[in-house]
Protein backbone atom coordinates (compact mmCIF):
# COMPACT_ATOMS: atom_id res chain seq x y z
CA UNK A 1 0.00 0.00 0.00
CA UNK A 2 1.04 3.45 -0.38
CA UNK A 3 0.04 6.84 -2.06
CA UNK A 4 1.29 5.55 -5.75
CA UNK A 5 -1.44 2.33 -5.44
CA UNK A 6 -4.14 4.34 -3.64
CA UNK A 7 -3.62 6.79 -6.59
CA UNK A 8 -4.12 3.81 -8.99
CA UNK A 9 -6.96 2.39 -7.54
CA UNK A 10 -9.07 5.57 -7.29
CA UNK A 11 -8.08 5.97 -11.04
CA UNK A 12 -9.44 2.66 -11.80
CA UNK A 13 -12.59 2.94 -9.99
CA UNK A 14 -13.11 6.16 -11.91
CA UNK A 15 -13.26 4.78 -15.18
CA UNK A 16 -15.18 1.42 -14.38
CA UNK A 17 -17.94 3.56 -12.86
CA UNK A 18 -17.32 5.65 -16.00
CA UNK A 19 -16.50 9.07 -13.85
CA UNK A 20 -14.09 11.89 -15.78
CA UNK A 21 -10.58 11.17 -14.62
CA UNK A 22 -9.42 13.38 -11.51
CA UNK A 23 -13.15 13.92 -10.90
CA UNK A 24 -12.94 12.40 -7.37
CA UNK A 25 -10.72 14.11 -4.71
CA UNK A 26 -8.28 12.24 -2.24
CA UNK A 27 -8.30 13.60 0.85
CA UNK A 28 -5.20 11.83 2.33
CA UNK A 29 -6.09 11.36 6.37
CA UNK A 30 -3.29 12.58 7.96
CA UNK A 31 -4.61 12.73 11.84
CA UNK A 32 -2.28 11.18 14.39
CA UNK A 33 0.41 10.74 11.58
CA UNK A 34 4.27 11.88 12.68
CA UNK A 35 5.19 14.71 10.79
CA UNK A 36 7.77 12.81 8.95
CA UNK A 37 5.36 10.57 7.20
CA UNK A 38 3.20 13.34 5.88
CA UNK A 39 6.30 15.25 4.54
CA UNK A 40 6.91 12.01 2.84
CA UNK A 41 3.01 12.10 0.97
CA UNK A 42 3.90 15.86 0.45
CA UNK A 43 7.02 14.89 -1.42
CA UNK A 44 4.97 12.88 -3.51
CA UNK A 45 2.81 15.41 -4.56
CA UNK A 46 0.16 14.91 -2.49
CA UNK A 47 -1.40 18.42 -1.46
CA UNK A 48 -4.92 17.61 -0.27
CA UNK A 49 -5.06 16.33 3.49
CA UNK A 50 -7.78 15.53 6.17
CA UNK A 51 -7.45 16.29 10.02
CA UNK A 52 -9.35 14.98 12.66
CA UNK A 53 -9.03 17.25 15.13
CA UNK A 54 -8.50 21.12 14.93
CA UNK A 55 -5.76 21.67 17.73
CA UNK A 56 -3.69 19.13 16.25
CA UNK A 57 -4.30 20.74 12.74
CA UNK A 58 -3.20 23.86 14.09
CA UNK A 59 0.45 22.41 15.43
CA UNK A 60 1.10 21.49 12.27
CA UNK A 61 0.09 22.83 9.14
CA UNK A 62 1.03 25.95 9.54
CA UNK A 63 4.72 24.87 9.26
CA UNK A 64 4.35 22.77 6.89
CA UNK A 65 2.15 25.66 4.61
CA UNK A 66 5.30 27.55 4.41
CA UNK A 67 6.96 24.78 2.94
CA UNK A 68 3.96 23.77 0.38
CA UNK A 69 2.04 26.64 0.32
CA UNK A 70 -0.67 25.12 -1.74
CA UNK A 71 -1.66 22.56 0.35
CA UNK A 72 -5.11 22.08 1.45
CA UNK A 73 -6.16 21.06 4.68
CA UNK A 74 -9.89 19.77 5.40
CA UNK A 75 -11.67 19.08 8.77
CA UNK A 76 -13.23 15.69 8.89
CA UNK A 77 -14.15 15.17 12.60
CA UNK A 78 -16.53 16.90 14.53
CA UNK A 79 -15.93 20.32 15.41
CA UNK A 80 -16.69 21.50 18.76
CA UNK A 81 -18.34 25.11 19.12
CA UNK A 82 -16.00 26.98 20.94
CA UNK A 83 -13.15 26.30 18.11
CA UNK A 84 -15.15 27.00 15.10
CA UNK A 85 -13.35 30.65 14.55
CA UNK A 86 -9.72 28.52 14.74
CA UNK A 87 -11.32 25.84 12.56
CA UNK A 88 -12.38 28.52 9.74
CA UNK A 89 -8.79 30.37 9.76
CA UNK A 90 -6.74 27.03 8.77
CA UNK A 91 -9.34 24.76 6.83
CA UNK A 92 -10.27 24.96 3.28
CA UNK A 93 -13.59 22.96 3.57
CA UNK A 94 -15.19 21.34 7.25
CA UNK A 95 -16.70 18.10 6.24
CA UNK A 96 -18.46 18.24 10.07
CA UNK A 97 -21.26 20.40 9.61
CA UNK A 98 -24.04 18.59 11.54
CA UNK A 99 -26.67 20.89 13.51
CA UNK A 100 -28.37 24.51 13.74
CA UNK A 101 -26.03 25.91 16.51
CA UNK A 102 -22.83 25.36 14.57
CA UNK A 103 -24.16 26.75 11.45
CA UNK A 104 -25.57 29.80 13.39
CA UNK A 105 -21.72 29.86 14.60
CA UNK A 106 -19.88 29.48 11.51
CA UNK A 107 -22.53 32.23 9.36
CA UNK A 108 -21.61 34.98 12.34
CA UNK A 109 -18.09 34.31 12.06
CA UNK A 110 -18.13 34.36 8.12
CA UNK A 111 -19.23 37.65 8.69
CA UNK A 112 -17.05 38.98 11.04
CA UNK A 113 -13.74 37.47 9.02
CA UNK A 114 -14.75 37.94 5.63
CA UNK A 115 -14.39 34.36 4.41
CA UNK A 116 -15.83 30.99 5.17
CA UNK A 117 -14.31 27.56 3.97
CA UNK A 118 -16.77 25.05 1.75
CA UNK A 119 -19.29 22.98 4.02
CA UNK A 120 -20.04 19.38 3.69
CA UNK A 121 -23.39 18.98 5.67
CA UNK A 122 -23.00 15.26 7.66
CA UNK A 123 -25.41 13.07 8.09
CA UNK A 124 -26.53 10.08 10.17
CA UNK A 125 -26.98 7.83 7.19
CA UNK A 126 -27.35 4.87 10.11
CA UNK A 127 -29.23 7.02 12.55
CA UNK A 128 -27.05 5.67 15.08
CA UNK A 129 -26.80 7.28 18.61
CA UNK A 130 -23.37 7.57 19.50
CA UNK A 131 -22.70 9.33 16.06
CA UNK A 132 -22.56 13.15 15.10
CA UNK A 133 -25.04 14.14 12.32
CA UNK A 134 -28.38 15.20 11.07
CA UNK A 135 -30.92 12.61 10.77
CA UNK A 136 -31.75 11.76 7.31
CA UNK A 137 -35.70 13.00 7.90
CA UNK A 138 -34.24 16.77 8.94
CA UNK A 139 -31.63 16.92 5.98
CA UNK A 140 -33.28 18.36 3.51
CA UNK A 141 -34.59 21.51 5.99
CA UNK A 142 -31.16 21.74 7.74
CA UNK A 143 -29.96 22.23 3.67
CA UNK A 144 -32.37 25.04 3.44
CA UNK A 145 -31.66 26.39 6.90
CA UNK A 146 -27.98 26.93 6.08
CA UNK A 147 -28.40 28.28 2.51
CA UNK A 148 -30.84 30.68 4.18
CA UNK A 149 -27.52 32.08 6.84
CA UNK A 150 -26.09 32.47 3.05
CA UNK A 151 -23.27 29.15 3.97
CA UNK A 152 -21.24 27.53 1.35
CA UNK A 153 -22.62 24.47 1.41
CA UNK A 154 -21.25 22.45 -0.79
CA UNK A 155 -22.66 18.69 -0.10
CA UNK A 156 -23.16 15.99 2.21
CA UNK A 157 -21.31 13.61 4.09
CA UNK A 158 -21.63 10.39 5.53
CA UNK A 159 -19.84 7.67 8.01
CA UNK A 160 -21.80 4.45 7.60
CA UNK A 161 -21.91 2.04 10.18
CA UNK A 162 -19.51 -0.15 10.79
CA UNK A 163 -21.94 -3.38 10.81
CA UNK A 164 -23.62 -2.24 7.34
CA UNK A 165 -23.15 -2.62 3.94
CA UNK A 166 -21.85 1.07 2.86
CA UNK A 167 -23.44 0.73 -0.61
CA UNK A 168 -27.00 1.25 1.02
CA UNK A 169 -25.81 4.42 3.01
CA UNK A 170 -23.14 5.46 0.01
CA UNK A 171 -26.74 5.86 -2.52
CA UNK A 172 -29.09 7.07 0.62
CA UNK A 173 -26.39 9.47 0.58
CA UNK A 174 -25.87 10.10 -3.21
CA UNK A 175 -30.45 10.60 -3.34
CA UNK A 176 -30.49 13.42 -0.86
CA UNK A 177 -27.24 15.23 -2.32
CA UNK A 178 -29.31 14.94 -5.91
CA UNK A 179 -32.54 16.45 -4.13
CA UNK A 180 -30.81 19.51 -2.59
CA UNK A 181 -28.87 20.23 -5.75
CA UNK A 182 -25.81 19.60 -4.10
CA UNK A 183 -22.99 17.93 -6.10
CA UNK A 184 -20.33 17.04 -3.35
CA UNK A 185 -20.55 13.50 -2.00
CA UNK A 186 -17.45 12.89 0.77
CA UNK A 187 -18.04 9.47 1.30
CA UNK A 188 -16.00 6.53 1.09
CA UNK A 189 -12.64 5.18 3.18
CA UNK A 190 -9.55 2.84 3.03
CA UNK A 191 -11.82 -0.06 3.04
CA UNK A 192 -14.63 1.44 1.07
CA UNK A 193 -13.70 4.05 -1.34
CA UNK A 194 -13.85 2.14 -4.73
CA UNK A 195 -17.52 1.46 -4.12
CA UNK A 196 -18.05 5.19 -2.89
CA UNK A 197 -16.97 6.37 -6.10
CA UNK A 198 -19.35 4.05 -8.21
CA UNK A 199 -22.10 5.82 -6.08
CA UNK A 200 -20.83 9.77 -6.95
CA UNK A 201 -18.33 10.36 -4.19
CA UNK A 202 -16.06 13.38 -5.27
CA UNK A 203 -13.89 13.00 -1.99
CA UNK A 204 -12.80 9.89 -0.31
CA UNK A 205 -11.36 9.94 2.75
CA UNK A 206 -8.29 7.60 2.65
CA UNK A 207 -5.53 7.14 5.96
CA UNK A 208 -4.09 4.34 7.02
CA UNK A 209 -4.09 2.31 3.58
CA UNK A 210 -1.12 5.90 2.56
CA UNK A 211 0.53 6.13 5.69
CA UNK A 212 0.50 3.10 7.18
CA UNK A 213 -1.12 2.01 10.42
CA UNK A 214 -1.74 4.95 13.08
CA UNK A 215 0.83 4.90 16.36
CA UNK A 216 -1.62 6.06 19.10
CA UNK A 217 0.93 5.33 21.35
């Protein structure tokens, strides 16, 4: 495994499900990584990254911005109120967007700073307690809520569950995107992301199968 084979595999899966080449965006998951590994996937060319969590985002990018100043960073955990303004300053896009209050948040801070990075709207494709995101039922007025606070909402998102086969939650996902007129599916991981793509995704979500396994230690 490694970025080269990832690279191949998404371009595969982009022509059997008969997608435009370069149509689907990797988002390389660089959370928990040491720094020398993700200079490595930088050397490579790699410039579009994921980040779990914001403070850890914020120890590192910066640095490594002024090295490869075009390199995109994108939130894909859940975002906790109180570091929305620090979230909007360093990420391009927050994949995390997943009730009223935080969108009330993020629209008053867009104002205030001038700018506001593309929104994936996530949703609890499996309805599942423990996990962030707006119910499938409430999408479709959440959509509406946040165009109406003028946000850059540029599609959906979606975690399925663990237990289930993604396909069902991958075109649940793929409907409601459709319905709202939103074209940006972020959907799909290591062990998933072929079939994501032959359901729309434009951004998989892919870690461990580029870097290696994570050292939590």
């Amino acid at each position: 495994m490694g970025l080269t084979d990832i690279k191949e595999r998404l371009a595969k899966a982009e022509a059997e499900a008969g997608r435009a080449p370069g149509s689907v965006n990797l988002i390389a998951v660089s959370k928990v990584q040491p720094n020398e590994r993700v200079a490595a996937v930088l050397d490579q060319g790699q410039r579009l990254f994921g980040e779990n969590k914001v403070q850890e985002a914020a120890g590192k990018w910066p640095d490594f911005r002024e090295t490869y100043p075009d390199a995109q960073v994108h939130l894909i955990g859940p975002l906790q109120s109180n570091k929305t303004r620090q979230a909007m300053e360093l990420f391009q896009a927050i994949h995390a967007l997943d009730r009223p209050k935080l969108a009330s948040a993020i629209a008053r801070i867009a104002q205030e700073i001038g700018s506001c990075p593309d929104l994936f709207i996530q949703v609890n494709t499996g309805e599942e307690e423990q996990k962030a995101g707006i119910l499938p039922a409430e999408t479709d007025a959440f959509v509406a809520e946040c165009r109406a606070l003028d946000l850059p909402v540029v599609g959906l998102m979606c975690i399925p569950p663990v237990d289930e086969t993604p396909s069902l939650h991958f075109a649940l996902l793929a409907k409601m995107a459709a319905r709202n007129g939103l074209d940006g599916l972020s959907m799909g991981m290591s062990s998933d992301f072929e079939e994501a793509i032959s359901f729309g995704s434009t951004h998989v979500r892919v870690g461990s199968a580029i870097f290696g396994e994570r050292d939590y230690g």
